[in-house]
Protein backbone atom coordinates (compact mmCIF):
# COMPACT_ATOMS: atom_id res chain seq x y z
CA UNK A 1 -190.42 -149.26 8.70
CA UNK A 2 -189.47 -152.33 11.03
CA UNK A 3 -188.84 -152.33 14.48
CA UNK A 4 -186.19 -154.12 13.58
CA UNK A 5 -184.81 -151.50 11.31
CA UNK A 6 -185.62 -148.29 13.96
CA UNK A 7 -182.76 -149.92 16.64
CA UNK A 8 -180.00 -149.61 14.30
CA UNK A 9 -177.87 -147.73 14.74
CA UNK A 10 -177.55 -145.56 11.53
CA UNK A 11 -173.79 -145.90 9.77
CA UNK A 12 -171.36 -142.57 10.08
CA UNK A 13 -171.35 -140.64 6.96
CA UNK A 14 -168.06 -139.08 7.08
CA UNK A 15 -167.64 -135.40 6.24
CA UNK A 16 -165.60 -133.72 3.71
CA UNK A 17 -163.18 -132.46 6.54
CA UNK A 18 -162.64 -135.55 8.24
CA UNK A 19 -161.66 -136.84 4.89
CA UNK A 20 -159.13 -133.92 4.17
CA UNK A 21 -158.11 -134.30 7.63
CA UNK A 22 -157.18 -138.16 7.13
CA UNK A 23 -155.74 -137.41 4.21
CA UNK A 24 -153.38 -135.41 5.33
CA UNK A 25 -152.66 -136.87 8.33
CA UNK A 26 -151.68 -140.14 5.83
CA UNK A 27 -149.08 -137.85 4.18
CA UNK A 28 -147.22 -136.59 7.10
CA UNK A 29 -146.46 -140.47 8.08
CA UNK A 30 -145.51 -141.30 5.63
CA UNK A 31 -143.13 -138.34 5.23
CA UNK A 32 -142.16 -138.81 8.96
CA UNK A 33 -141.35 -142.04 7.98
CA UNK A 34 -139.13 -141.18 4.89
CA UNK A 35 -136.92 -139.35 7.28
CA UNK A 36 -136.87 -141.98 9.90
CA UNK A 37 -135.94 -145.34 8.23
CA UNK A 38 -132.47 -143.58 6.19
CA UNK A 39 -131.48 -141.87 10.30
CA UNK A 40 -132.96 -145.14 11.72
CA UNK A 41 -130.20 -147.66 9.01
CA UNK A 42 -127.06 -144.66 9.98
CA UNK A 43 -127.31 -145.45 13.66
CA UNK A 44 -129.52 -142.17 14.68
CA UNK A 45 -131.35 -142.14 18.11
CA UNK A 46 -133.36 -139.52 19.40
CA UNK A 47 -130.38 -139.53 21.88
CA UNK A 48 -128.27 -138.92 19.44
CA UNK A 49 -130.41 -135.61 18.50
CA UNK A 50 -130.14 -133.74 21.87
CA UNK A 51 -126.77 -134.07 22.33
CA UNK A 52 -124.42 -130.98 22.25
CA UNK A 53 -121.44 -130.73 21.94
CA UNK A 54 -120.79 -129.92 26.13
CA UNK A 55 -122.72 -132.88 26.74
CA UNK A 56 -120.22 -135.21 24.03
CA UNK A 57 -117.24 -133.88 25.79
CA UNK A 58 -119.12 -134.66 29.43
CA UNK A 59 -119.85 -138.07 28.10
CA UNK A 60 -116.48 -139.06 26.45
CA UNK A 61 -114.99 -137.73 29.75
CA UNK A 62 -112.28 -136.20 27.94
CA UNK A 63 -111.85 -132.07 26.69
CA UNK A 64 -109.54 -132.68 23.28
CA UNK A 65 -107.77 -128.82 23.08
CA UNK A 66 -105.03 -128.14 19.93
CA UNK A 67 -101.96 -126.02 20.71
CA UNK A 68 -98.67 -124.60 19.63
CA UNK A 69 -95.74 -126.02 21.84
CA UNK A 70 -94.22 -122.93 22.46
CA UNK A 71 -92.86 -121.62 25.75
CA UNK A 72 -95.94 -119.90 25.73
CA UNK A 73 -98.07 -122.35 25.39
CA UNK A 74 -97.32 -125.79 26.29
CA UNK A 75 -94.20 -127.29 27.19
CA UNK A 76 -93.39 -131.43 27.79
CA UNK A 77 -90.40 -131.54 30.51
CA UNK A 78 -89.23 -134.60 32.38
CA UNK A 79 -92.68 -135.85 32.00
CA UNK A 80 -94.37 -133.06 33.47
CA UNK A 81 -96.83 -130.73 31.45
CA UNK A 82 -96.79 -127.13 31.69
CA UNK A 83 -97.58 -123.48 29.90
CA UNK A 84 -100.22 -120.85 30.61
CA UNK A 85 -102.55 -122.05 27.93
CA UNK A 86 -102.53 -125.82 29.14
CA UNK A 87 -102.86 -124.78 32.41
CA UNK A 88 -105.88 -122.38 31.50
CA UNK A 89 -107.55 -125.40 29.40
CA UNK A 90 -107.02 -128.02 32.12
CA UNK A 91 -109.05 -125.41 34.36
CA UNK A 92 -111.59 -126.31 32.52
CA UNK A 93 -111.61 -129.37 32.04
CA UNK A 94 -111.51 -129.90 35.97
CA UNK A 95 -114.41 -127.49 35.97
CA UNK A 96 -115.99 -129.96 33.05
CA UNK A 97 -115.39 -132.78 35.52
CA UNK A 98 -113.21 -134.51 32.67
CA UNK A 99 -109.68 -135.47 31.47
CA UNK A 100 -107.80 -133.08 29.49
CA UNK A 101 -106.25 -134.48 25.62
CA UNK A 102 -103.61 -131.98 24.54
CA UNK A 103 -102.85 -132.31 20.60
CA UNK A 104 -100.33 -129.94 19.71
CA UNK A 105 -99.65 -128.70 16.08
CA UNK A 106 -96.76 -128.60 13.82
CA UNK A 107 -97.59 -125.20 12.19
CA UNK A 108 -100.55 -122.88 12.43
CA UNK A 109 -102.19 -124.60 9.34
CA UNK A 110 -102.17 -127.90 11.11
CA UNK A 111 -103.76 -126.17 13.85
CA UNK A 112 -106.65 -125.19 11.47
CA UNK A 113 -106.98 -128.51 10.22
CA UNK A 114 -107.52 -130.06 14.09
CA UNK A 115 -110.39 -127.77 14.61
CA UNK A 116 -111.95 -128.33 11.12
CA UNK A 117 -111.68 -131.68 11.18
CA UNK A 118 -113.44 -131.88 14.67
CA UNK A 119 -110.41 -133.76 16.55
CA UNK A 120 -110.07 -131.13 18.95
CA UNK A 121 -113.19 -129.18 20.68
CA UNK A 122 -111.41 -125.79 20.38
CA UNK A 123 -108.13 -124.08 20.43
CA UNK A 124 -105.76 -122.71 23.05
CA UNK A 125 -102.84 -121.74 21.22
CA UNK A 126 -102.12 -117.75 21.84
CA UNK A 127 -104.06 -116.55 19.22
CA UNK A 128 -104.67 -113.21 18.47
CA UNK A 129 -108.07 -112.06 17.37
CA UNK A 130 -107.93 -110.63 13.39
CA UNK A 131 -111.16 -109.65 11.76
CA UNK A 132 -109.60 -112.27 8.71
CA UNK A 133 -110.07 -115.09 11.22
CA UNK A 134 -113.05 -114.05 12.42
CA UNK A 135 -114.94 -115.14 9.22
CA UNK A 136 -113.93 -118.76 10.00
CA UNK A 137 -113.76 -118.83 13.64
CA UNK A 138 -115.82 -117.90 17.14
CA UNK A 139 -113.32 -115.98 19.16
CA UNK A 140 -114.19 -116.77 22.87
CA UNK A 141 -114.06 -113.41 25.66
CA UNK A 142 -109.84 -111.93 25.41
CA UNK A 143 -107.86 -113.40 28.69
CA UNK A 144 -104.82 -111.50 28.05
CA UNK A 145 -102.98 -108.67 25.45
CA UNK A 146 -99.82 -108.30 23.87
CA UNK A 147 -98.02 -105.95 21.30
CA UNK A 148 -96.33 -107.50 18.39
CA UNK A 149 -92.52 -105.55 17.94
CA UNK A 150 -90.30 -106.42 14.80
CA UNK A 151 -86.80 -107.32 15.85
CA UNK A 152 -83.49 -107.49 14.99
CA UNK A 153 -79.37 -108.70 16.16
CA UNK A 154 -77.77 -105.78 18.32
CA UNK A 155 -74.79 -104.36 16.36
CA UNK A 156 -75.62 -105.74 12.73
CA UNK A 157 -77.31 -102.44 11.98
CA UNK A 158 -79.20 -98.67 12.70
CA UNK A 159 -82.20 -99.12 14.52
CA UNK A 160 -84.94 -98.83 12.28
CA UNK A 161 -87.73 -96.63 13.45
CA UNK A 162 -90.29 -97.19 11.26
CA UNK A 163 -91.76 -99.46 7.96
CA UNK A 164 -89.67 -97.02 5.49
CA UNK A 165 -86.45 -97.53 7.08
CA UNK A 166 -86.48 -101.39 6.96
CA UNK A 167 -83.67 -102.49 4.65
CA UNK A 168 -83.08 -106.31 4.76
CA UNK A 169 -85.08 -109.44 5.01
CA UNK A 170 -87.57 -110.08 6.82
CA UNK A 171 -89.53 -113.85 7.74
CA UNK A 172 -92.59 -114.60 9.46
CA UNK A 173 -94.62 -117.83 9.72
CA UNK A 174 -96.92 -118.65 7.39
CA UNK A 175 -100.84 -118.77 8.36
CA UNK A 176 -99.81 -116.26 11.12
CA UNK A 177 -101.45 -112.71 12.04
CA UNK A 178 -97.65 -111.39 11.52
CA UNK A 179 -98.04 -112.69 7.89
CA UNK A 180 -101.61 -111.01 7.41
CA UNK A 181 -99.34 -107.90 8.70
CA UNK A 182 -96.86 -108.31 6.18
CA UNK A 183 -99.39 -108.46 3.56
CA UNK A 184 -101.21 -105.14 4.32
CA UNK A 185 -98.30 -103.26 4.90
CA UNK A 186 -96.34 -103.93 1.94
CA UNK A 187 -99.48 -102.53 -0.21
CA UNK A 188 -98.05 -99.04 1.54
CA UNK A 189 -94.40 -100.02 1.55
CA UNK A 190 -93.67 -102.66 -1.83
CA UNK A 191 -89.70 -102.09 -1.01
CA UNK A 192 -90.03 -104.29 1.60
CA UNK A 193 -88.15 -107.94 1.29
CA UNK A 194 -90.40 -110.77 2.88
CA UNK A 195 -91.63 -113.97 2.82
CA UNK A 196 -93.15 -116.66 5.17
CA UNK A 197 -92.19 -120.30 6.24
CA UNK A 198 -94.17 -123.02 7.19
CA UNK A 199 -90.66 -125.06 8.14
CA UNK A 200 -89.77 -122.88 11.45
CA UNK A 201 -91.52 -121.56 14.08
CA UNK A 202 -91.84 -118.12 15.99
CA UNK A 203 -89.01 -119.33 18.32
CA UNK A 204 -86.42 -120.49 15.19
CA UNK A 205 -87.14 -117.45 13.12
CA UNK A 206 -85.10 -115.75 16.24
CA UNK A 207 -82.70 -118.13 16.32
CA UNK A 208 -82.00 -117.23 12.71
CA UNK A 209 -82.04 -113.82 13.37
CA UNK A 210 -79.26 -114.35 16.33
CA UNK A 211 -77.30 -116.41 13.75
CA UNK A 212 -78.11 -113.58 11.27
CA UNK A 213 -79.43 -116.23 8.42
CA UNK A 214 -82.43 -113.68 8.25
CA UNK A 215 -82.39 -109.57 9.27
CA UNK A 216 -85.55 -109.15 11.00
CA UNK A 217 -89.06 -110.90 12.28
CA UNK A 218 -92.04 -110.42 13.91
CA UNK A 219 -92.75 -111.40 17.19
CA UNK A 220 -95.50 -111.41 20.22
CA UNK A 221 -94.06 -109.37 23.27
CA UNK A 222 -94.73 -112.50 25.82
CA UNK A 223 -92.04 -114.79 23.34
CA UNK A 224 -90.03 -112.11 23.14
CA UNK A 225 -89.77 -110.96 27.27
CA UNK A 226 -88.85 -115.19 27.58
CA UNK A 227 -86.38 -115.10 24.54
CA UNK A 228 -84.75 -112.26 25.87
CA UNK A 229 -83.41 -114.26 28.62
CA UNK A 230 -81.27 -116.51 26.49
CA UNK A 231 -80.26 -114.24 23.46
CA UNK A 232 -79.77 -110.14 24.99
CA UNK A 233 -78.94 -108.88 21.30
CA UNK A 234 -82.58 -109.23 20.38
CA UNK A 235 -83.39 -105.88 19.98
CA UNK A 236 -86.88 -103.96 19.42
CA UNK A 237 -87.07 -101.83 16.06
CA UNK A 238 -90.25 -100.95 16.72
CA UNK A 239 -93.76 -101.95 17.85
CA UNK A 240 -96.27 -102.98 14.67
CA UNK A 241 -99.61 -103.94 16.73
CA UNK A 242 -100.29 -102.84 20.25
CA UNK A 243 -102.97 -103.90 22.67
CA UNK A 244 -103.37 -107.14 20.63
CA UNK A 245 -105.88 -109.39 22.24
CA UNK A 246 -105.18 -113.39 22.75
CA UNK A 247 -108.36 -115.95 23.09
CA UNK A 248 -109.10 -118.99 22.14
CA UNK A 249 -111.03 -120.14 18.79
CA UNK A 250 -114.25 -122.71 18.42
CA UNK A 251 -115.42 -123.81 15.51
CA UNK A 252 -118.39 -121.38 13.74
CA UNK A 253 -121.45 -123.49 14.08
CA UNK A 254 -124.81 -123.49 16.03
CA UNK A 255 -123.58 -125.33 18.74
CA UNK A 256 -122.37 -122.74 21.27
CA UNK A 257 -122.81 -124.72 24.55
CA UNK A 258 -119.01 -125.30 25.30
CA UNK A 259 -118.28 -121.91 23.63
CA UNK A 260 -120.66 -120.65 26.52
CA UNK A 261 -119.48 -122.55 29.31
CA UNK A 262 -115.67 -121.66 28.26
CA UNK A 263 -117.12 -117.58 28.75
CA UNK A 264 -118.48 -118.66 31.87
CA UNK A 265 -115.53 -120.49 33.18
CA UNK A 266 -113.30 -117.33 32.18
CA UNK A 267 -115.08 -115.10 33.78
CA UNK A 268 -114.99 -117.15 37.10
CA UNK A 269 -111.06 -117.19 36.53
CA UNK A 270 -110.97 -113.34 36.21
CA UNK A 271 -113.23 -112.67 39.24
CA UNK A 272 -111.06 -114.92 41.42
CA UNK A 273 -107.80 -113.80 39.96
CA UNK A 274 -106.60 -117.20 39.07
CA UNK A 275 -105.67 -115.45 35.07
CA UNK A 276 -103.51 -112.81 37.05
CA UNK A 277 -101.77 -115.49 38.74
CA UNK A 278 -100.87 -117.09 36.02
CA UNK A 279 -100.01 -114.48 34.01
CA UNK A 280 -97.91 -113.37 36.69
CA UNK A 281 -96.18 -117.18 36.98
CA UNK A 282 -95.58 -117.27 33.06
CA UNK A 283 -94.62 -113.50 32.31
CA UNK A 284 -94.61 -111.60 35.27
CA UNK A 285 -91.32 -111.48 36.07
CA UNK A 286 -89.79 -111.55 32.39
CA UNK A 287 -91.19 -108.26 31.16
CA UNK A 288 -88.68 -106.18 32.86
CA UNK A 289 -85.58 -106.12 30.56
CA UNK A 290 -81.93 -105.04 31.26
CA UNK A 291 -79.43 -105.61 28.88
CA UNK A 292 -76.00 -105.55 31.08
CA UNK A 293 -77.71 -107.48 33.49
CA UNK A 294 -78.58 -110.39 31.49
CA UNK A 295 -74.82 -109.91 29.40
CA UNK A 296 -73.17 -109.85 33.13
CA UNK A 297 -74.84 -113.41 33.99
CA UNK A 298 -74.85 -115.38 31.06
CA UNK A 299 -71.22 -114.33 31.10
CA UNK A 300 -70.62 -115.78 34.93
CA UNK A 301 -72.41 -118.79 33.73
CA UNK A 302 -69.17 -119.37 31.84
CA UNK A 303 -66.64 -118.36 34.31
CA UNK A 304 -68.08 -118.46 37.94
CA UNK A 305 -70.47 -121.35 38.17
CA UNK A 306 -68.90 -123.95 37.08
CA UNK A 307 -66.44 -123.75 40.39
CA UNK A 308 -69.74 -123.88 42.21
CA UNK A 309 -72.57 -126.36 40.92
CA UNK A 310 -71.15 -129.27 42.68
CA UNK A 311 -72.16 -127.20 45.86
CA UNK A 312 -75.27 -126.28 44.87
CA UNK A 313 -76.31 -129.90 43.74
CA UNK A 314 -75.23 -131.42 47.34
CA UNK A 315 -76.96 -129.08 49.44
CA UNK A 316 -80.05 -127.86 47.32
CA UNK A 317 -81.93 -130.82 48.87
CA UNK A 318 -86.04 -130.15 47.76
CA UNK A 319 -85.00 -127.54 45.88
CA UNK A 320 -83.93 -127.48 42.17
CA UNK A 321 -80.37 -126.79 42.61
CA UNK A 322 -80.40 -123.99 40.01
CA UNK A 323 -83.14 -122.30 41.95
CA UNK A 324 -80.30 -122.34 44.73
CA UNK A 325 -77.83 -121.50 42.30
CA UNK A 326 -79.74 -117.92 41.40
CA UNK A 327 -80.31 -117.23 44.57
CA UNK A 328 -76.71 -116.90 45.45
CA UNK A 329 -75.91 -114.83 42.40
CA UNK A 330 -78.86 -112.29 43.47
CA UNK A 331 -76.84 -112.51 46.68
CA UNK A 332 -73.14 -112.32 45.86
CA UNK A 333 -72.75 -113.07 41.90
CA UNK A 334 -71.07 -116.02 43.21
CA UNK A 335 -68.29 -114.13 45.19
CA UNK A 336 -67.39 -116.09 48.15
CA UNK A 337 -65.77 -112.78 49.60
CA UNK A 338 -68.78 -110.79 48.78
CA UNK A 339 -69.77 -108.05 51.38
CA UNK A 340 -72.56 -105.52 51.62
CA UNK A 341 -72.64 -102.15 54.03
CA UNK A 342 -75.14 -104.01 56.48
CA UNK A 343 -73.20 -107.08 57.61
CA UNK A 344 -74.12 -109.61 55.29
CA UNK A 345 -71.02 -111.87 53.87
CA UNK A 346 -70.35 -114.82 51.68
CA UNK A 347 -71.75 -116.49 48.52
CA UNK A 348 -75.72 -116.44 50.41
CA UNK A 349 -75.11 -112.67 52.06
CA UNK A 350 -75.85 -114.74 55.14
CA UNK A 351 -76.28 -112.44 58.66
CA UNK A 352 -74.23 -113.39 61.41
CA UNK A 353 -77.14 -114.40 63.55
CA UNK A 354 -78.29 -116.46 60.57
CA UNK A 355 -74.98 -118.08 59.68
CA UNK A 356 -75.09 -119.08 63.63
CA UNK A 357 -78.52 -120.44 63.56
CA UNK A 358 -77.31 -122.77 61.00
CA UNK A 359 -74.16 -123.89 62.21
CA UNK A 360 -71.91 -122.11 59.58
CA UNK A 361 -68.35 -121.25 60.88
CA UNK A 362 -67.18 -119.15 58.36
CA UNK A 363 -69.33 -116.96 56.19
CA UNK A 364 -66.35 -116.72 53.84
CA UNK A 365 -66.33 -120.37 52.85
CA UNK A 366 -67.89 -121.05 49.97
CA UNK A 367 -69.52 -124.37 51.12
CA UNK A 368 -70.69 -123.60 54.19
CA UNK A 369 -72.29 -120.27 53.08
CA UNK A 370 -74.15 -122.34 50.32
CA UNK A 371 -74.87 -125.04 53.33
CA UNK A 372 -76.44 -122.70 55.48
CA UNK A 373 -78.00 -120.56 52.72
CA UNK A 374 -80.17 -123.51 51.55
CA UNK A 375 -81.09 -124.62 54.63
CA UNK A 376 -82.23 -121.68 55.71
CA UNK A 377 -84.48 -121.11 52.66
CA UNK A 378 -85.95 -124.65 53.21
CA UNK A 379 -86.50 -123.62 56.62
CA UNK A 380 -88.79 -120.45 55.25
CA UNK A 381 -90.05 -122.30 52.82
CA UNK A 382 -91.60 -124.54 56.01
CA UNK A 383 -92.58 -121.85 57.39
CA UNK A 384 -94.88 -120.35 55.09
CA UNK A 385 -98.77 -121.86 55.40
CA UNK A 386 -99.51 -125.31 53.92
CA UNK A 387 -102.16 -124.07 52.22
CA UNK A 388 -100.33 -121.43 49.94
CA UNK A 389 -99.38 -123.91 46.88
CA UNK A 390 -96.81 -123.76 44.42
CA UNK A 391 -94.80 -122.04 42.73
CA UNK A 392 -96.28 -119.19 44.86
CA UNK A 393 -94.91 -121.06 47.96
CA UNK A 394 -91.25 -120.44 46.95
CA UNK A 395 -91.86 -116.69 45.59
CA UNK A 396 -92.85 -116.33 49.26
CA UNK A 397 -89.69 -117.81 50.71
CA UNK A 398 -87.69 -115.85 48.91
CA UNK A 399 -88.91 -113.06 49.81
CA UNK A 400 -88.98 -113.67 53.49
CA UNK A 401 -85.56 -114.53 52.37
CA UNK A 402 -84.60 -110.94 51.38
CA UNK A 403 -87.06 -108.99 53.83
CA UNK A 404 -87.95 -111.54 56.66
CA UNK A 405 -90.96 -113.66 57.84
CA UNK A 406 -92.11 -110.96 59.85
CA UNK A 407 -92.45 -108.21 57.46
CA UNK A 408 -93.76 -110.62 54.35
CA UNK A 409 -96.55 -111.38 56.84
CA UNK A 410 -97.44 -107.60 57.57
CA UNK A 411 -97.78 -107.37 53.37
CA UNK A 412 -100.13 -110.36 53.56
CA UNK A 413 -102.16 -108.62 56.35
CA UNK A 414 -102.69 -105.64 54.31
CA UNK A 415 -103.00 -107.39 51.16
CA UNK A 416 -105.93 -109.52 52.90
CA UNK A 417 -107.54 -105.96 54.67
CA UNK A 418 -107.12 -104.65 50.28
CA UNK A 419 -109.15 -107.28 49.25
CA UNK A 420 -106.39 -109.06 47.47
CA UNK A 421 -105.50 -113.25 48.04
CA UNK A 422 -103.05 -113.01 50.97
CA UNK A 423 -101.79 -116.48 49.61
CA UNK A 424 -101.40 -114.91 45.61
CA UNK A 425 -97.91 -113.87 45.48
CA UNK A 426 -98.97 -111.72 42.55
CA UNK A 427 -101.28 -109.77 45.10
CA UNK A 428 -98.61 -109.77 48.11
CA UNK A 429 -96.38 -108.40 45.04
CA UNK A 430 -98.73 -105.62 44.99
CA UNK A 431 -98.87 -104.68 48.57
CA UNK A 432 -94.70 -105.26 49.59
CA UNK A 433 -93.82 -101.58 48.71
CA UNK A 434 -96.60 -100.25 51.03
CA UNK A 435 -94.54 -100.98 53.86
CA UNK A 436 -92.26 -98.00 53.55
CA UNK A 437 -95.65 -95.33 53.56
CA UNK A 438 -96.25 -94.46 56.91
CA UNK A 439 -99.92 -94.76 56.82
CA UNK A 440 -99.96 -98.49 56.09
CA UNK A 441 -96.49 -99.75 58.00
CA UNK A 442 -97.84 -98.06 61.08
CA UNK A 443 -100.41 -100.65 61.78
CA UNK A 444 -97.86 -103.76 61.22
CA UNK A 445 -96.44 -105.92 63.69
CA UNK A 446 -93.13 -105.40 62.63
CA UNK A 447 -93.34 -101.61 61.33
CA UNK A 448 -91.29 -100.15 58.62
CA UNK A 449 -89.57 -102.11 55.35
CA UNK A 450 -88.13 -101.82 52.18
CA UNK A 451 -91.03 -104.08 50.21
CA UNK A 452 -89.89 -102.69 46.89
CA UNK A 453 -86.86 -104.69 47.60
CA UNK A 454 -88.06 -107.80 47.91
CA UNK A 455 -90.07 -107.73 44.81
CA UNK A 456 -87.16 -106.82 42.73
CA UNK A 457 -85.45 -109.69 44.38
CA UNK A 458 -87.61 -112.27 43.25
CA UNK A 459 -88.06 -111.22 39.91
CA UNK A 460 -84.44 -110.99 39.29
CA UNK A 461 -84.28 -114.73 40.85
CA UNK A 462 -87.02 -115.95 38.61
CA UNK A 463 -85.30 -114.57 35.74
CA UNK A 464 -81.86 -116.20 36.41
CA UNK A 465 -83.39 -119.36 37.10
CA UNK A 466 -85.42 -119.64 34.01
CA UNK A 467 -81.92 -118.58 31.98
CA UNK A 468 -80.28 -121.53 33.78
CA UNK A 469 -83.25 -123.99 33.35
CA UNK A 470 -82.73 -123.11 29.17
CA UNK A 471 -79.03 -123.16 29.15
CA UNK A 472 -78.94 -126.12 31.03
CA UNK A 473 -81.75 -127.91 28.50
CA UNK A 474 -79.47 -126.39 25.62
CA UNK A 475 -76.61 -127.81 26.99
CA UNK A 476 -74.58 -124.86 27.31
CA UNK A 477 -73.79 -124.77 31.22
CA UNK A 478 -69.96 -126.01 31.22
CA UNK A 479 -70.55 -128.17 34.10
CA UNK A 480 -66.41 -129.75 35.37
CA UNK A 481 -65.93 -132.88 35.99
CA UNK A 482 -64.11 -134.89 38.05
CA UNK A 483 -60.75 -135.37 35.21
CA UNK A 484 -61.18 -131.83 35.12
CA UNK A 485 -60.22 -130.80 38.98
């Protein structure tokens, strides 16, 4: 052998696994690249990839929710947005750092059809959990229960008391947990006469029970407490579901990262107490029923107010004049001679230490009693801290209002030594009655108090003022005009 031929290098004879191992390594590019080119042609990125569905709504800048509009839910009045379920949502989306897109629904089965066709992110509609929807939806943590009663016109019959006495016809909306109801019971009970609509909703099928066009339906307690307001005969046969919980539905796919962030963000809401304010704001004050009551003031709607609204319009200043308007029937049921055991006369129940503060002359006159009366709630209203927001800002008036400054203070002293939000009216609520037990009024400022008064006295306000608000949407306060005197 040559020199020549010893230096060279001798060629690489390649083995039997480095030729399997090419080989294969051939294959896989080539398959890699058979799933590549089609994504590569349909606009894919690896961006694209990793992107969840938090992260589209973060990027879009915008939280797309479907609802009902319902009184419960969302409500579009002189521009302004409002209803516990928007307001819950738009938590959110604030949390989310993003603009909120509401898209309400026509029916329940157009509500479906939002979330299946991905145009809204989730829904916030009241629904109640069902194990039937559960197959097609992810049910996020419960923020709030209800009981479901079936109802019926005052008068037009024998309260039923149970599924076997039903005798007339009954409607529900179709798509609705009341219809799934409908459909179980009448396995046990095939006398009964129903049938579903997709044409009305939860609020008309009452209607058409006040106008007696159907005999019964089934309702959610928190529509019901509201309708109640407007339409007294509504009356409870009997309860069908109790402790029925309300949450709001994502669609059932492998992408739970908002579905997680919404549990998050509603268990921050329950921790801080935020839900129970807004419960409290929505329902709170409607849950407490009383027939005559309601029957005595939709009836001095007719007769008394009319005298009386011009008044109330000229001097409510900030304040919705109807807000002004309830206030004086809490007072006086809008008797200018009105007079209670401790003093306090006229159409506001002003003192006479009040009534001097303000400049009134004569407690007796209507005018100047209404006069004085407002500004001496828009004076408490000042008075409470700038930081306590609204509507929780005029709940706090009032009752100062009723009870004074100085004892609505000692409550917020003892609601802040409880652990409750001394700037929460719902938690002030709370802590009001405490000031007639000794142990807790002794170590006030201003010692002992009625505080369950005052929290009667705002309810009963909120609930006349939300009857006026709907009458006077309806068109049915009998406002007098000038031709008329």
């Amino acid at each position: 052998m040559s020199a020549s031929h010893k230096n060279r290098p001798l060629a690489a004879t390649p083995t039997r696994q480095s030729i399997i191992r090419f080989r294969a390594l051939r294959v896989a590019a080539v398959l890699l690249l058979l799933l590549i080119i089609p994504l590569l042609f349909s606009g894919w990125s690896p961006d694209t990839v990793a992107t969840t569905r938090l992260q589209q709504v973060q990027s879009q800048g915008v939280l797309r929710v479907g609802t009902l509009m319902t009184p419960t839910n969302y409500v579009e009045r002189n521009e302004q947005r409002s209803g516990f379920e928007y307001e819950l949502a738009l938590g959110l989306a604030k949390t989310l750092g993003v603009d909120i897109e509401v898209k309400p629904a026509l029916d329940i089965q157009a509500l479906w059809s939002l979330l299946d066709n991905g145009e809204v992110d989730f829904l916030a509609a009241g629904l109640d959990v069902t194990a039937q929807r559960r197959e097609n939806l992810r049910f996020g943590p419960p923020y709030h229960s209800i009981e479901q009663k079936i109802v019926y016109k005052q008068g037009t019959r024998e309260r039923p008391r149970d599924w076997s006495q039903i005798d007339g016809t009954i409607r529900v909306v179709s798509n609705s947990s009341h219809e799934e109801l409908l459909e179980r019971i009448a396995t046990l009970h095939p006398h009964l006469n129903w049938s579903s609509t997709h044409l009305y909703d939860a609020d008309e099928l009452l209607d058409q029970v006040m106008s007696e066009e159907i005999d019964f339906a089934i309702v959610d307690s928190n529509h019901l407490d509201i309708k109640r307001r407007y339409y007294p005969e509504l009356s409870i046969a009997f309860t069908v579901r109790d402790r029925v919980s309300l949450a709001w539905a994502f669609p059932k796919d492998k992408d739970d990262s908002l579905f997680a962030t919404s549990i998050e963000y509603l268990g921050a809401q329950h921790d801080s107490g935020h839900i129970t304010k807004l419960l409290d704001r929505y329902f709170g004050h409607v849950e407490e029923f009383n027939y005559v009551d309601t029957r005595l003031f939709i009836e001095a709607v007719n007769n008394n107010l009319p005298s009386y609204i011009r008044l109330f319009q000229q001097y409510a200043g900030s304040l919705d004049w109807k807000l002004l308007a309830a206030v004086s029937y809490q007072e006086s049921h809008w008797d200018p001679w009105a007079r209670s055991p401790t003093g306090v006369r006229g159409m506001m129940m002003l003192t006479l230490p009040t009534a001097r503060s303000m400049g009134v002359r004569s407690r007796l006159d209507a005018e100047e009693s209404i006069r004085g009366g407002a500004q001496y709630l828009a004076r408490l209203r000042q008075r409470i801290p700038a930081r306590i927001t609204e509507p929780d800002r005029t709940w706090f008036a009032l009752a100062a209002y009723n009870v004074g400054l100085g004892h609505l203070n000692d409550a917020r002293i003892i609601t802040e030594r409880q652990g409750g939000n001394p700037d929460y009216w719902v938690d002030v609520r709370d802590r009001l009655p405490l000031l007639r037990q000794k142990q807790f009024y002794r170590t006030t400022r201003f010692g002992y108090a009625r505080g369950d008064e005052p929290v009667r006295y705002v309810g009963n306000i909120r609930r006349y003022y939300d009857t006026l608000t709907w009458l006077d949407e309806q068109g049915r306060i009998p406002y007098v005009t000038e031709e008329d005197g």
